[in-house]
C-alpha atoms as a PDB file:
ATOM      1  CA  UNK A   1     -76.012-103.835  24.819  1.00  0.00           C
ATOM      2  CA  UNK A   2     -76.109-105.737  28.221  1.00  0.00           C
ATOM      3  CA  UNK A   3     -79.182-105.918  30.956  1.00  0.00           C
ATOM      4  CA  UNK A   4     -78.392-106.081  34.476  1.00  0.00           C
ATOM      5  CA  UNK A   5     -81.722-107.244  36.728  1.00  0.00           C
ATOM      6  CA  UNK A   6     -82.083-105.531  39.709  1.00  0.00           C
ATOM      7  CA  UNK A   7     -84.511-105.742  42.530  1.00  0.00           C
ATOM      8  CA  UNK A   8     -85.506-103.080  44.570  1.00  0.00           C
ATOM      9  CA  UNK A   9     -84.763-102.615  48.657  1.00  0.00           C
ATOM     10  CA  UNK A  10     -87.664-103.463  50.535  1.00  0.00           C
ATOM     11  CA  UNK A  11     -90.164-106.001  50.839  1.00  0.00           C
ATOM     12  CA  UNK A  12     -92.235-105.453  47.737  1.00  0.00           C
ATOM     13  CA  UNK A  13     -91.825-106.979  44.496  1.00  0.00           C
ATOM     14  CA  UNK A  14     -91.031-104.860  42.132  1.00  0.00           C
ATOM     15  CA  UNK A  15     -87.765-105.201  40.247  1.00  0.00           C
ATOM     16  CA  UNK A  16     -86.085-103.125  37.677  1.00  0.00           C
ATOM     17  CA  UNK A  17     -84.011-103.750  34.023  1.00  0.00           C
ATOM     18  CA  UNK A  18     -80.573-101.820  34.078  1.00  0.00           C
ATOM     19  CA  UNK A  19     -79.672-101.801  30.465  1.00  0.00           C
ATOM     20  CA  UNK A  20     -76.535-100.185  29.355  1.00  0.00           C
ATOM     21  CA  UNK A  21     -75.306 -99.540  25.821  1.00  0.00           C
ATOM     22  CA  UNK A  22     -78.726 -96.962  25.161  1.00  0.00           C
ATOM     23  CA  UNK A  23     -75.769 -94.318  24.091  1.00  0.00           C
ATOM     24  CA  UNK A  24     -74.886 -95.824  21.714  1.00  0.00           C
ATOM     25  CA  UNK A  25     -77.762 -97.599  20.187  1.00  0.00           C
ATOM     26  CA  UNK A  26     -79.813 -94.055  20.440  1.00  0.00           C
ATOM     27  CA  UNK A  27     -77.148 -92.095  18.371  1.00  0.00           C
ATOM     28  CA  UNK A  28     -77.178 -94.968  15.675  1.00  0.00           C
ATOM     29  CA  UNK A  29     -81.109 -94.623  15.544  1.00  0.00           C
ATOM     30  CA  UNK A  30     -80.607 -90.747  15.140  1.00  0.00           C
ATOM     31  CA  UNK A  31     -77.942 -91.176  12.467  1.00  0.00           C
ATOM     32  CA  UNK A  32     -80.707 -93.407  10.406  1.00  0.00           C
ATOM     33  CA  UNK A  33     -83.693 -91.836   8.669  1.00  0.00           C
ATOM     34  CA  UNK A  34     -86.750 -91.414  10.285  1.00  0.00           C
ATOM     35  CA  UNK A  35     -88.388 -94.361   8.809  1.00  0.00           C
ATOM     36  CA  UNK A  36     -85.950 -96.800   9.240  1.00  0.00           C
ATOM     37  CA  UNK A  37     -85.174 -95.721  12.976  1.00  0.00           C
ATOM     38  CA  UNK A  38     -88.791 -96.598  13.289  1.00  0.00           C
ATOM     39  CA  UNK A  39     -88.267-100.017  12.145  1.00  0.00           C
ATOM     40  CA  UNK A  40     -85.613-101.001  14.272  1.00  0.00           C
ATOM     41  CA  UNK A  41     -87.810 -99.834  17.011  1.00  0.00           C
ATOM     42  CA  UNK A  42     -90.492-102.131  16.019  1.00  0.00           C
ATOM     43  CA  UNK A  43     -88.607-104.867  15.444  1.00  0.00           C
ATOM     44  CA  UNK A  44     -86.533-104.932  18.305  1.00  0.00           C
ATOM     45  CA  UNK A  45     -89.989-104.217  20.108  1.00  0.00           C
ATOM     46  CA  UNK A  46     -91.372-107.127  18.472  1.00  0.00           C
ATOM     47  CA  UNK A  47     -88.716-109.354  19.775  1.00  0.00           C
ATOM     48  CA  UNK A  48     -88.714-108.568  23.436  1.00  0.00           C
ATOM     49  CA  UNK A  49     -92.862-109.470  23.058  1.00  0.00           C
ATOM     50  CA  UNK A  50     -92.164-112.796  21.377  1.00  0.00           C
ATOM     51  CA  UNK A  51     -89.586-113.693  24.150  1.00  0.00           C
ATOM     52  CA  UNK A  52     -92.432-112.374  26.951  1.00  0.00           C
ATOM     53  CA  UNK A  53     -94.947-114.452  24.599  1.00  0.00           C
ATOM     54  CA  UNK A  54     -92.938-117.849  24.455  1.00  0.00           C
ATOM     55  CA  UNK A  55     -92.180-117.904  28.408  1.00  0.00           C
ATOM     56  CA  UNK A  56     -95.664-116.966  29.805  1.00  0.00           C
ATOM     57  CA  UNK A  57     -96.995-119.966  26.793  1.00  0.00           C
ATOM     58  CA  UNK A  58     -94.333-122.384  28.500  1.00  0.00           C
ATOM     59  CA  UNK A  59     -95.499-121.805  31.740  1.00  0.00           C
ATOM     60  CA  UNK A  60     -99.125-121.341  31.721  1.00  0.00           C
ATOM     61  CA  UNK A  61    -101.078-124.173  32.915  1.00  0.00           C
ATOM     62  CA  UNK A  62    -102.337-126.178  30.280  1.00  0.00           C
ATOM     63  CA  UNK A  63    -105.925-128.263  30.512  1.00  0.00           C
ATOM     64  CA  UNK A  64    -107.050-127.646  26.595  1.00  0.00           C
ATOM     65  CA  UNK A  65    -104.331-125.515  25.186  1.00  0.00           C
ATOM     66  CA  UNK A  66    -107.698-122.346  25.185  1.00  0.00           C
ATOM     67  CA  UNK A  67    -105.325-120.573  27.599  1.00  0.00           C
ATOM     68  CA  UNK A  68    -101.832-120.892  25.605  1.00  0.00           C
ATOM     69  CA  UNK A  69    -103.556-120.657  22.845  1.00  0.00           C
ATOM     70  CA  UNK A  70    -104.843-116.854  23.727  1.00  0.00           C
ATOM     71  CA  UNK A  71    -101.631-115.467  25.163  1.00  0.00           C
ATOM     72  CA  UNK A  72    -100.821-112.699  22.285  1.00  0.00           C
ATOM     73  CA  UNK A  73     -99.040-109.561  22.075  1.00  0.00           C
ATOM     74  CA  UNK A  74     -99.753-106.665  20.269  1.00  0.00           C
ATOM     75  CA  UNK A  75     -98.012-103.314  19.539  1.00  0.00           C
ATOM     76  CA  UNK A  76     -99.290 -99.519  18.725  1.00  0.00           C
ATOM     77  CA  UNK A  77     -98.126 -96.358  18.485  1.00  0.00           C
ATOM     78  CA  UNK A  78     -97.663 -94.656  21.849  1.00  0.00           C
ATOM     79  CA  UNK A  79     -99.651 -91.451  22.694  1.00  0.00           C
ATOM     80  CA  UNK A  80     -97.421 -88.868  21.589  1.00  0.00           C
ATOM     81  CA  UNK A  81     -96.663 -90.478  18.021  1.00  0.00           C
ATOM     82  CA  UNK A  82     -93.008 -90.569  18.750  1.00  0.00           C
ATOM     83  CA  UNK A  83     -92.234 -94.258  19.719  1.00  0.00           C
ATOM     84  CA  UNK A  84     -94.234 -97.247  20.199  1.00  0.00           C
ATOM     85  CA  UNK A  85     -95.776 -99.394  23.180  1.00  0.00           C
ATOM     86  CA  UNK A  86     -96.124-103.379  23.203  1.00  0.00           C
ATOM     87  CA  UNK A  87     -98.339-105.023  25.230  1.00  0.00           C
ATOM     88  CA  UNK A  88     -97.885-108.656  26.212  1.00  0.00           C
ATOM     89  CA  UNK A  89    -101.078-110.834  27.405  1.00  0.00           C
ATOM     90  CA  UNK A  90    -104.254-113.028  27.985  1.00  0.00           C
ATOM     91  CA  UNK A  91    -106.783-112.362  25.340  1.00  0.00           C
ATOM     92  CA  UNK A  92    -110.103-111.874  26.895  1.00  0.00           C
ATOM     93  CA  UNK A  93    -111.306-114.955  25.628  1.00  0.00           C
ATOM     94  CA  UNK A  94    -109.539-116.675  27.463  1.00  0.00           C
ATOM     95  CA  UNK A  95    -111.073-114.643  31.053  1.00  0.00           C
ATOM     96  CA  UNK A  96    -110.546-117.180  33.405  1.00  0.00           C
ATOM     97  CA  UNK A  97    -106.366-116.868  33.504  1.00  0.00           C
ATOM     98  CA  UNK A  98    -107.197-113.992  36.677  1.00  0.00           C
ATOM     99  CA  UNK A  99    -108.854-116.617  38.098  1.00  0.00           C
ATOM    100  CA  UNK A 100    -105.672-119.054  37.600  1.00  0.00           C
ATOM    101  CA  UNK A 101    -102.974-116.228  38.114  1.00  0.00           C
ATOM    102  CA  UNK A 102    -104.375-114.899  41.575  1.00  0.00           C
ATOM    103  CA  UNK A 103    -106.952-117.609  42.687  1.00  0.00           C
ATOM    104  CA  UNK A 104    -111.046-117.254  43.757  1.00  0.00           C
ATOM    105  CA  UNK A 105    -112.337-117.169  47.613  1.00  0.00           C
ATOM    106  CA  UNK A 106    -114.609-119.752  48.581  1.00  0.00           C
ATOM    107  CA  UNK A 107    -118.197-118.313  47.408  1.00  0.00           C
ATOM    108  CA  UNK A 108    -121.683-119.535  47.001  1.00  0.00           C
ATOM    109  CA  UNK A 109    -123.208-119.481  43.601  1.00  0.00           C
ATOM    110  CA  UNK A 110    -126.802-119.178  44.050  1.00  0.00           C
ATOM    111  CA  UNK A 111    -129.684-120.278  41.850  1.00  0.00           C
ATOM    112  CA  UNK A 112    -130.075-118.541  38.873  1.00  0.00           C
ATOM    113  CA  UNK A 113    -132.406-115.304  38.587  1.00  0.00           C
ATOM    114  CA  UNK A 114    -134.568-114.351  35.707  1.00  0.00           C
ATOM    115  CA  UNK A 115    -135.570-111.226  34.526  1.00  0.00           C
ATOM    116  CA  UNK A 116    -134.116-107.511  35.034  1.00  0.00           C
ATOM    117  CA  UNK A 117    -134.991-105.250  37.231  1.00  0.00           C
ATOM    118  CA  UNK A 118    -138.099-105.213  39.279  1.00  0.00           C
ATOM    119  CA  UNK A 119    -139.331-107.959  37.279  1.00  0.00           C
ATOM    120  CA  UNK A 120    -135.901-110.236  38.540  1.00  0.00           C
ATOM    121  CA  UNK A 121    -137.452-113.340  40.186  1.00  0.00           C
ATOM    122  CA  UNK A 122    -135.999-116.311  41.555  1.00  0.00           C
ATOM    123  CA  UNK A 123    -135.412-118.951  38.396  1.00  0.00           C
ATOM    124  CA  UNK A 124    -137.408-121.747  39.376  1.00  0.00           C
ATOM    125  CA  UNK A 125    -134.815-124.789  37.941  1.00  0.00           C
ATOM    126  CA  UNK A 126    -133.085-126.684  40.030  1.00  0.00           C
ATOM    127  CA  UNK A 127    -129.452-127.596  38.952  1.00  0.00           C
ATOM    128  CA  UNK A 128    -128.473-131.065  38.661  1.00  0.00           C
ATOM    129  CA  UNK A 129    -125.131-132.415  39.962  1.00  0.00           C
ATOM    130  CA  UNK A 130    -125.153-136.144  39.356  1.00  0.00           C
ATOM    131  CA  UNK A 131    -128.352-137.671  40.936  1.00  0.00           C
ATOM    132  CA  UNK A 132    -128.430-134.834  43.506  1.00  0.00           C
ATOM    133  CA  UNK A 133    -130.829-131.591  42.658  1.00  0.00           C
ATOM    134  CA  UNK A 134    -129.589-128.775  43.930  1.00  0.00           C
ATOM    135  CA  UNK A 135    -130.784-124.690  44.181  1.00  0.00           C
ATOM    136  CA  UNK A 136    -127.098-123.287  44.691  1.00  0.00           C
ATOM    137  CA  UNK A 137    -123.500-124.725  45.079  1.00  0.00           C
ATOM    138  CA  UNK A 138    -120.851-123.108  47.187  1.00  0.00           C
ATOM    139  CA  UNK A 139    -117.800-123.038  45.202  1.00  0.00           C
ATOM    140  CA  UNK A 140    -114.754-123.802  47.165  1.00  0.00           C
ATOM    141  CA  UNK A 141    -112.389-121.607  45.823  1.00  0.00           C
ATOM    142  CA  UNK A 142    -109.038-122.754  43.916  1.00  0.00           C
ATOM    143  CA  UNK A 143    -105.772-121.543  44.968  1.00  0.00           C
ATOM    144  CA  UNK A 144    -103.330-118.877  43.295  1.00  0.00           C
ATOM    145  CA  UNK A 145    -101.104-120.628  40.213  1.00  0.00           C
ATOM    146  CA  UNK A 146     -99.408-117.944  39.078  1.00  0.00           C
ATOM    147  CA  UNK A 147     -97.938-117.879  35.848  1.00  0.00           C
ATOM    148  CA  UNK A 148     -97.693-114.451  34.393  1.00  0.00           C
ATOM    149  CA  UNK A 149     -95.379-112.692  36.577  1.00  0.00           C
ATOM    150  CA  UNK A 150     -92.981-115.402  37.217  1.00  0.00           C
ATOM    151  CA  UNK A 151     -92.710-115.575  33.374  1.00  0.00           C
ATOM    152  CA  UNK A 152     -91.915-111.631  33.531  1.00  0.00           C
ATOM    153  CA  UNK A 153     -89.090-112.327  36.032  1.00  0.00           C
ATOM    154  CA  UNK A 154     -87.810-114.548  33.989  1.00  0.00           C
ATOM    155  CA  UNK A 155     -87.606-113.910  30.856  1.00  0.00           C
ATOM    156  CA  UNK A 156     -87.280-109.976  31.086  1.00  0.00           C
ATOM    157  CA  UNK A 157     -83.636-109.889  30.871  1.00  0.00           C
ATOM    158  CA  UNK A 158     -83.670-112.151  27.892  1.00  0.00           C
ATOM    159  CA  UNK A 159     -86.442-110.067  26.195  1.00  0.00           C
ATOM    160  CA  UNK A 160     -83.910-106.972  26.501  1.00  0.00           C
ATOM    161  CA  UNK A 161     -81.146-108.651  25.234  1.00  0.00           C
ATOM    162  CA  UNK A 162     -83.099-110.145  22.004  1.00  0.00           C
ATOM    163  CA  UNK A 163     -84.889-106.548  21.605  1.00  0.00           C
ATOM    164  CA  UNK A 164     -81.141-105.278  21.275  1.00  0.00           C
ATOM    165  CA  UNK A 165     -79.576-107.324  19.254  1.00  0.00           C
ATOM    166  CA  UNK A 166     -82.773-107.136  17.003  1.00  0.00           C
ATOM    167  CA  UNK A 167     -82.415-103.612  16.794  1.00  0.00           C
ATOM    168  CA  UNK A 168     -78.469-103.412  15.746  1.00  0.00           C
ATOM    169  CA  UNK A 169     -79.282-105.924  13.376  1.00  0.00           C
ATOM    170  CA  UNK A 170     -82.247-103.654  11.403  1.00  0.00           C
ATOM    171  CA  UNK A 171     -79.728-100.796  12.061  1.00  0.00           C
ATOM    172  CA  UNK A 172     -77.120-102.670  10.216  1.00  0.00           C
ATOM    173  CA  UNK A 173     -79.234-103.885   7.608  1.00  0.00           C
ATOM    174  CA  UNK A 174     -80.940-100.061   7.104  1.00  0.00           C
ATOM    175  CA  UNK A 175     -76.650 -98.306   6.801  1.00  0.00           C
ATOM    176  CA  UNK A 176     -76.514-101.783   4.354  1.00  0.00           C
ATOM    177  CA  UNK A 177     -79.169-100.188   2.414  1.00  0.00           C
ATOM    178  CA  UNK A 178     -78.086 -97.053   2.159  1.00  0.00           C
ATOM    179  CA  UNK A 179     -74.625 -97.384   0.969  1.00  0.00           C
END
């Protein structure tokens, strides 16, 4: 089972997997039982997201270790019951990776408000930066450090090529356990 990465024509950035040896590795799955066809499936699925996991962690940005710390994956069922979907991510703990990935406009963060509605009133406190009292601070912004999709690029030919060789190997232990 081999990958071949591809991009697209054009200027966008999308890019494609080209993965050849499915023939073969899908009539193997169908010659299993049900049950152990879904294992290899899972496993092999559980590889690629370890090798997505590992090279987003290596290069995220790292102040505390919060950020690495909260880059997970997790993998369910798909919709029709059939097969199964992985998912490869920042944990919404750690909400501030957007704000690292794709950056933040210069914006003004006003003074605080209080209350809800009609009852919202301007918060009379005064926010306190050093020795200087201010009522609002314009942010200026930080610039794009993106992390996640580079990691993609990289790794997803890798991730193919361990999610293959994970899944011959539960095939070959499942025919192992069978004879």
């Amino acid at each position: 089972m081999g990958a071949d990465v591809r991009g697209h024509g054009g200027g966008g950035m999308s890019s494609g997997v080209k993965i050849s040896g499915l023939r073969e590795l899908h009539q193997a799955l169908q010659q299993l039982g049900k049950q152990a066809a879904n294992k290899a499936a899972r496993d092999g699925l559980t590889e690629a997201a370890k090798t997505f996991r590992k090279e987003i962690r290596q290069g995220a940005p790292v102040k505390s270790g919060h950020l690495r710390k909260h880059i997970r994956y997790k993998l369910r069922r798909d919709r029709s019951g059939r097969g199964y979907t992985g998912r490869v991510g920042v944990h919404p703990k750690a909400y501030y990776a957007r704000f690292i990935e794709f950056g933040a406009a210069p914006h003004a963060i006003p003074n605080p408000t209080t209350g809800r509605g009609r009852n919202k009133r301007k918060n009379k406190k005064r926010l306190r930066i050093g020795s200087q009292v201010v009522s609002g601070v314009n942010h200026p912004g930080i610039a794009p450090r993106p992390f996640l999709r580079p990691a993609f690029l990289r790794a997803k030919d890798a991730a193919v090529k361990a999610a293959g060789k994970r899944m011959w190997r539960s095939i070959i232990q499942a025919r192992a356990k069978r004879n």
